[in-house]
N, C-alpha and C. Protein backbone atom coordinates (compact mmCIF):
# COMPACT_ATOMS: atom_id res chain seq x y z
N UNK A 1 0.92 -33.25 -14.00
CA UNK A 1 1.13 -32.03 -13.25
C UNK A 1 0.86 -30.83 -14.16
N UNK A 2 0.63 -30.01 -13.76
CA UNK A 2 -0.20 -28.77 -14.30
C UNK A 2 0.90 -27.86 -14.39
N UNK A 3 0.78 -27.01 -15.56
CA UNK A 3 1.92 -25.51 -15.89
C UNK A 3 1.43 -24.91 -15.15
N UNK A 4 2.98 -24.36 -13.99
CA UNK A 4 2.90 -23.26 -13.18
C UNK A 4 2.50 -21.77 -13.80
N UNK A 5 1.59 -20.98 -13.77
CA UNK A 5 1.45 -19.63 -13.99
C UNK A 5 2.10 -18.87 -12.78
N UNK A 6 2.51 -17.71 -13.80
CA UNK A 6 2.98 -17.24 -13.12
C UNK A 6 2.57 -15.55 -12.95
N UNK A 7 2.24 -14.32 -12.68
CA UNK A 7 1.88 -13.46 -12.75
C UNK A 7 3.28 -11.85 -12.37
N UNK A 8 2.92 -10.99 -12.99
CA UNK A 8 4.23 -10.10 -12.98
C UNK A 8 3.77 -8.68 -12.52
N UNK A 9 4.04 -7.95 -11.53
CA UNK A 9 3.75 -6.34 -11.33
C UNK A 9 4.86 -5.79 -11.28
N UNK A 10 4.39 -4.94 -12.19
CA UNK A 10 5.81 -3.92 -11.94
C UNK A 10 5.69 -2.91 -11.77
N UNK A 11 6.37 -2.42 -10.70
CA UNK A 11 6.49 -0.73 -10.78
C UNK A 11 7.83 -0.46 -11.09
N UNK A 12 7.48 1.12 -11.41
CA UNK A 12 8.34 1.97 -12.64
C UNK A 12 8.61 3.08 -11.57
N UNK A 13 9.90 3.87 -10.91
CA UNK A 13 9.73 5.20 -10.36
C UNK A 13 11.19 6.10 -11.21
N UNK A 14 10.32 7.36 -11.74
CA UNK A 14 11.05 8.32 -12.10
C UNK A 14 11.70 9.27 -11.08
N UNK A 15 12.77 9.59 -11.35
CA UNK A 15 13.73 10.08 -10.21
C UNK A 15 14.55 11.35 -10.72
N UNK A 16 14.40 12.29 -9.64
CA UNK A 16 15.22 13.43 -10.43
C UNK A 16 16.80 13.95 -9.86
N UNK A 17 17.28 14.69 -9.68
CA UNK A 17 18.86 14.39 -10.31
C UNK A 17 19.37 14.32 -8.65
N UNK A 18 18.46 14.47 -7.46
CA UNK A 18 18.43 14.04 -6.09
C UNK A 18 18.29 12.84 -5.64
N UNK A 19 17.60 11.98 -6.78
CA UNK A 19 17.41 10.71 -6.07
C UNK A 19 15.53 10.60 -5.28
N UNK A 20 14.69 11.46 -5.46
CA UNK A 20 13.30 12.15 -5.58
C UNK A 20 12.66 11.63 -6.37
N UNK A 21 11.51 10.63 -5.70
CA UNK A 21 10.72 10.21 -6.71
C UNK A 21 9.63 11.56 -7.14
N UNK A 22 9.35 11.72 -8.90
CA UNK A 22 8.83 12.57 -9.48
C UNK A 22 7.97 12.15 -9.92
N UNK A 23 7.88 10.64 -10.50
CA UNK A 23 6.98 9.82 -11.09
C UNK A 23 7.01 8.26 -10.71
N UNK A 24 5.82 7.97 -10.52
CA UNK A 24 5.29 6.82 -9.98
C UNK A 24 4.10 5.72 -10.78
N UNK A 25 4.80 4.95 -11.43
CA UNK A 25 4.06 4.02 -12.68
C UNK A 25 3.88 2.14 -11.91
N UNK A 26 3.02 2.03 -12.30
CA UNK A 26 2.68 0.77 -12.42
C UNK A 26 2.10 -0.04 -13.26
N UNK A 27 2.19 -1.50 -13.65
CA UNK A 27 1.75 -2.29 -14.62
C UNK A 27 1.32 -3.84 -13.98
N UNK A 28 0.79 -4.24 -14.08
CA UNK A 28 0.02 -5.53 -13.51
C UNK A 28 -1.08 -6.16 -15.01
N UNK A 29 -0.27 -6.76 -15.93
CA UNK A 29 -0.56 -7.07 -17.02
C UNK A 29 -1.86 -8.10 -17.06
N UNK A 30 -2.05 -8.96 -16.01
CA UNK A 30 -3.21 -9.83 -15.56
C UNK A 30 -4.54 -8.80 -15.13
N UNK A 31 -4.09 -7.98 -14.59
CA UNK A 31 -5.09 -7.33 -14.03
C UNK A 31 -5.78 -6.19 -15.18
N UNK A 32 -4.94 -5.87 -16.71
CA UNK A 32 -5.39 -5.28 -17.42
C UNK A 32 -4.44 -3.34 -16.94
N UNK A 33 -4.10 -3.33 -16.25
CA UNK A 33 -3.20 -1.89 -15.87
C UNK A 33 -1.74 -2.01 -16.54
N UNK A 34 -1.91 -1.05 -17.45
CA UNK A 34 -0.58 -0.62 -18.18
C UNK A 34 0.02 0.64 -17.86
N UNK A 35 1.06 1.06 -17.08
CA UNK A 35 1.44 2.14 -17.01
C UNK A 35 0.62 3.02 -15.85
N UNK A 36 -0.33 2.96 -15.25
CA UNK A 36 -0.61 3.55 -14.87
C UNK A 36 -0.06 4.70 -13.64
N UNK A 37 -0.57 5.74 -13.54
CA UNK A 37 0.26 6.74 -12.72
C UNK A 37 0.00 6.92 -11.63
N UNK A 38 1.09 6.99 -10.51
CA UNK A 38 -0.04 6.91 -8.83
C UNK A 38 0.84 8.01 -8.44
N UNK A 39 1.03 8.44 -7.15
CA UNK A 39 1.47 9.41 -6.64
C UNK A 39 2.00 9.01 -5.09
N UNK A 40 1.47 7.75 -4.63
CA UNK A 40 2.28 7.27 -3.65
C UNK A 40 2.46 5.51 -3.67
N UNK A 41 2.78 5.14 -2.96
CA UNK A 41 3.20 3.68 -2.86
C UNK A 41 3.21 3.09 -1.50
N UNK A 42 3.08 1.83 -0.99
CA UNK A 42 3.38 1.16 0.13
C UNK A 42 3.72 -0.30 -0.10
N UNK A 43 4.98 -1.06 0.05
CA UNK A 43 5.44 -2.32 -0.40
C UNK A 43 5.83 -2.89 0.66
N UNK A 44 5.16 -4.21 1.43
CA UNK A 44 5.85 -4.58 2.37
C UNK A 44 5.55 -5.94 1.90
N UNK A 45 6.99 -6.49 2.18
CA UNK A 45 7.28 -8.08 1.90
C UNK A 45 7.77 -8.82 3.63
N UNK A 46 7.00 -10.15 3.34
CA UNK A 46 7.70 -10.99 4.45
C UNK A 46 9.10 -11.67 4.34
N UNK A 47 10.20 -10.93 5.18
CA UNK A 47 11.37 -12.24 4.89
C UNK A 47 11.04 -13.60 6.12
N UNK A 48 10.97 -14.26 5.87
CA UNK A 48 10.11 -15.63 6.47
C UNK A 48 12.22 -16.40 7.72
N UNK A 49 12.64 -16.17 6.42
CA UNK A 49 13.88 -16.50 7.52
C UNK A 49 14.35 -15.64 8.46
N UNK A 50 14.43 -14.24 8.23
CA UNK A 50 14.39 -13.48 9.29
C UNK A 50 13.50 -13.38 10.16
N UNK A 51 12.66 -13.36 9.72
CA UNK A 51 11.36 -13.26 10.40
C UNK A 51 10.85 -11.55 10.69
N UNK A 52 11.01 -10.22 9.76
CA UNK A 52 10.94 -8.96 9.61
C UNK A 52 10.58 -9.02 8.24
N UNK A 53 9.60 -7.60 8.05
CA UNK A 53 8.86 -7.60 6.94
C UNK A 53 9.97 -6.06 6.19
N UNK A 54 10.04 -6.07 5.54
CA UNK A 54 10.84 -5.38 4.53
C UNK A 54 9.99 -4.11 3.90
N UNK A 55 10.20 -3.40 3.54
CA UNK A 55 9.24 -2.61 2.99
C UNK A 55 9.97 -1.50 1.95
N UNK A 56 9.06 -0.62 1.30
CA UNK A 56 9.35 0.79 0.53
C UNK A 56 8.32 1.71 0.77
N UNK A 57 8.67 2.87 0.55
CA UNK A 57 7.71 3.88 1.39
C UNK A 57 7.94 4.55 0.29
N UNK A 58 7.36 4.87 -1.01
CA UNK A 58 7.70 5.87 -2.25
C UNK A 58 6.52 7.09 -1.99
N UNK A 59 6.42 8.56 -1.95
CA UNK A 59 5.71 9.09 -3.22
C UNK A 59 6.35 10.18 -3.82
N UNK A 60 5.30 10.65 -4.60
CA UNK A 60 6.20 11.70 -5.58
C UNK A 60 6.24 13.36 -4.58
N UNK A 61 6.71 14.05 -5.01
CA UNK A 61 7.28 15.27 -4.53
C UNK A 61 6.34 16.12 -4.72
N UNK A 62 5.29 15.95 -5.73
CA UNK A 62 4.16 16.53 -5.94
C UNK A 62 2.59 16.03 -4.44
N UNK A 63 3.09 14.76 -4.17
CA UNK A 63 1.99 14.80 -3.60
C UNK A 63 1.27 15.04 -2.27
N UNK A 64 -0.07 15.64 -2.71
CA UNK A 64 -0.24 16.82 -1.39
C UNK A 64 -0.54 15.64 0.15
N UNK A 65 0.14 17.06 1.03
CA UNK A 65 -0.55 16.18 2.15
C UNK A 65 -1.62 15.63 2.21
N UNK A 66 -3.02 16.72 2.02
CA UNK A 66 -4.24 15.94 2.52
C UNK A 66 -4.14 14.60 1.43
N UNK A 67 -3.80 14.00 0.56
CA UNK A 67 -4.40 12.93 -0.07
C UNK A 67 -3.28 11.84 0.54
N UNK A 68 -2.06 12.37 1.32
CA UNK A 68 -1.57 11.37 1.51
C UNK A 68 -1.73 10.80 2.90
N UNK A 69 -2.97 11.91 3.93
CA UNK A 69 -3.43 11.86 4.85
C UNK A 69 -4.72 10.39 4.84
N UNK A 70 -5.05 10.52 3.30
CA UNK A 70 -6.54 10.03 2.73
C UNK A 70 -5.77 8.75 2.80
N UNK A 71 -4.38 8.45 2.33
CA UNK A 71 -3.97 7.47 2.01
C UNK A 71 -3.88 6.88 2.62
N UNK A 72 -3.25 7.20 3.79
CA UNK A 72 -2.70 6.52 5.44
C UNK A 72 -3.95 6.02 5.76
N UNK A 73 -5.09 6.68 5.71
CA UNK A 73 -6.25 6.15 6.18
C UNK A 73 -6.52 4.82 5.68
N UNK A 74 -6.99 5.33 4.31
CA UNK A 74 -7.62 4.15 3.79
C UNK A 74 -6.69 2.71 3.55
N UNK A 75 -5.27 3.19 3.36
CA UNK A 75 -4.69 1.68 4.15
C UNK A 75 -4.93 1.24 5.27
N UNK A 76 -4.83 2.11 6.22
CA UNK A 76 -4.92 1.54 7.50
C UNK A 76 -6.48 0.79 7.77
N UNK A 77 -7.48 0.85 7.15
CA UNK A 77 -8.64 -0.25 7.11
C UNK A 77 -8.25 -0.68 6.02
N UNK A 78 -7.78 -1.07 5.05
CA UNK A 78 -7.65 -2.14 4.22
C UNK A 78 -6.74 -2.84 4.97
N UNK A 79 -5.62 -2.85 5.59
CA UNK A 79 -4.84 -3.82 6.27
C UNK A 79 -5.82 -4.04 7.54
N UNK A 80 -6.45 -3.74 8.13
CA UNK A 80 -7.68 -4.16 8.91
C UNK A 80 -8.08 -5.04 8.52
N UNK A 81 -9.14 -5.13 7.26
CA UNK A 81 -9.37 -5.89 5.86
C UNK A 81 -8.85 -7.09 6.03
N UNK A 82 -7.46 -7.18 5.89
CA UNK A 82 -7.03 -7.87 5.22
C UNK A 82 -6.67 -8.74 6.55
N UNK A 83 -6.05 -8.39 7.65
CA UNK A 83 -5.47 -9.34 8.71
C UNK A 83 -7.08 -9.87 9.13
N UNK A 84 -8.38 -9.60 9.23
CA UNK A 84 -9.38 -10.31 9.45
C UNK A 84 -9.29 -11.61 8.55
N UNK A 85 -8.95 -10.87 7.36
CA UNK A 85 -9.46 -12.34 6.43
C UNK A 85 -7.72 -13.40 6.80
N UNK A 86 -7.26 -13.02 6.74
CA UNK A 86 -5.84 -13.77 7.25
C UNK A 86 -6.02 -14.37 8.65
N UNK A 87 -6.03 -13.85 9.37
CA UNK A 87 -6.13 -14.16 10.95
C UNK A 87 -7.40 -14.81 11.75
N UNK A 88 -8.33 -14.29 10.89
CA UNK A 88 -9.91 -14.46 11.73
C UNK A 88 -10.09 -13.93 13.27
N UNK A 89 -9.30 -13.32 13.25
CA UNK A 89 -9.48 -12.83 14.67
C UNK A 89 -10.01 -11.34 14.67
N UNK A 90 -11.00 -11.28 15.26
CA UNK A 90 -12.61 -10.83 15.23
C UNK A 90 -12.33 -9.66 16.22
N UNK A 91 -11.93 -10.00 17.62
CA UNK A 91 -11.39 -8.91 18.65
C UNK A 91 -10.35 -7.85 17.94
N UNK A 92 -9.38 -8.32 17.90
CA UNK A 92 -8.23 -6.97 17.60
C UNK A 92 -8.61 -6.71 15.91
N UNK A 93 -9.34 -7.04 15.00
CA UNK A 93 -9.83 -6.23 13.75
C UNK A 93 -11.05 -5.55 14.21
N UNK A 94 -11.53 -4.91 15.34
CA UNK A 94 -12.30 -4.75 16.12
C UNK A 94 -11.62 -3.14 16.48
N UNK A 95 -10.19 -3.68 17.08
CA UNK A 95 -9.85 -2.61 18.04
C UNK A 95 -8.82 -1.60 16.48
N UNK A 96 -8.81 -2.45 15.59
CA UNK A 96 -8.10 -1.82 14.24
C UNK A 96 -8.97 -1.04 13.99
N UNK A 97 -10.22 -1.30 13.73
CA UNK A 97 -11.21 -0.60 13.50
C UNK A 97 -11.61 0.82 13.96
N UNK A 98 -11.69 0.93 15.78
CA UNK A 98 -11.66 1.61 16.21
C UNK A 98 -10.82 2.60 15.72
N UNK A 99 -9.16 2.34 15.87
CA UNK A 99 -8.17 3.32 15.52
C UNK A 99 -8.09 3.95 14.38
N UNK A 100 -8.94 3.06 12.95
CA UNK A 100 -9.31 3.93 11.95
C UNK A 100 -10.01 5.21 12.34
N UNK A 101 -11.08 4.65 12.84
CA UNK A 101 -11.98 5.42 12.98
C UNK A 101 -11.91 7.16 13.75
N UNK A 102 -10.87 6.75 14.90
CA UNK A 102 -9.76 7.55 15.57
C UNK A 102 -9.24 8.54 14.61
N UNK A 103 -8.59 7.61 13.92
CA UNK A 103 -7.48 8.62 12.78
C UNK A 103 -8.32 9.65 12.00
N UNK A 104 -9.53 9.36 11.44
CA UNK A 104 -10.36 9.68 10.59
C UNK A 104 -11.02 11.02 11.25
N UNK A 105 -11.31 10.60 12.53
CA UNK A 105 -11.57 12.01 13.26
C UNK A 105 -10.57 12.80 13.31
N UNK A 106 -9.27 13.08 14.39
CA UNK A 106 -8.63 12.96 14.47
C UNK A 106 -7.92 14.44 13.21
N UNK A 107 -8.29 13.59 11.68
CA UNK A 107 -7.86 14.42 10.89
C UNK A 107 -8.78 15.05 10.18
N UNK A 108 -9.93 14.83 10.60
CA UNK A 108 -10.74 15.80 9.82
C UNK A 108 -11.35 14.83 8.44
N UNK A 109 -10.94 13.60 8.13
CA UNK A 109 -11.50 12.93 7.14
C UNK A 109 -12.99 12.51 7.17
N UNK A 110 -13.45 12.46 7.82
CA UNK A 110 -14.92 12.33 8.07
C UNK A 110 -15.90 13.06 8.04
């Protein structure tokens, strides 16, 4: 039997005397990222016995709307992305698509 590997990410959030994230770090030591600095976050985990996905919604206090407008976007087709390759279902990453595309107008990102 083969040694389990195992892999580690961590994020880091600086907080000011409110409880306000100010700073936003991450490290993913496999991937070669030490420390690096972001300005927002999105964490959603499956609890499999509940059956509800859990999440964190971080960014910093600095960061501007329009990029967190950019952000919403460009998650919202990467989780597009991603439930195609999960799901294979071709129709509703279809109609995900669309609603990117929606949003993107919508806000002026295009």
């Amino acid at each position: 039997m083969s040694k389990l590997h195992t892999s580690e990410i961590t994020l880091r959030v600086g907080l000011d005397e409110n409880q306000v994230p100010e700073e936003l770090t991450w490290s993913a030591q496999d991937g070669g990222i030490e420390n690096e600095k972001a300005k927002a976050m999105l964490l959603s985990v499956w609890d499999s016995k509940n059956q509800e996905s859990l999440k964190i919604d971080l960014w910093t206090k600095d960061m501007p709307v329009d990029e967190m407008k950019l952000f919403f976007h460009q998650t919202l087709v990467s989780l597009s992305d991603t439930f195609m390759k999960a799901t294979q279902d071709e129709k509703m990453t279809a109609t995900m698509k669309d609603f990117c595309a929606y949003f993107a107008e919508k806000l002026d990102l295009k």
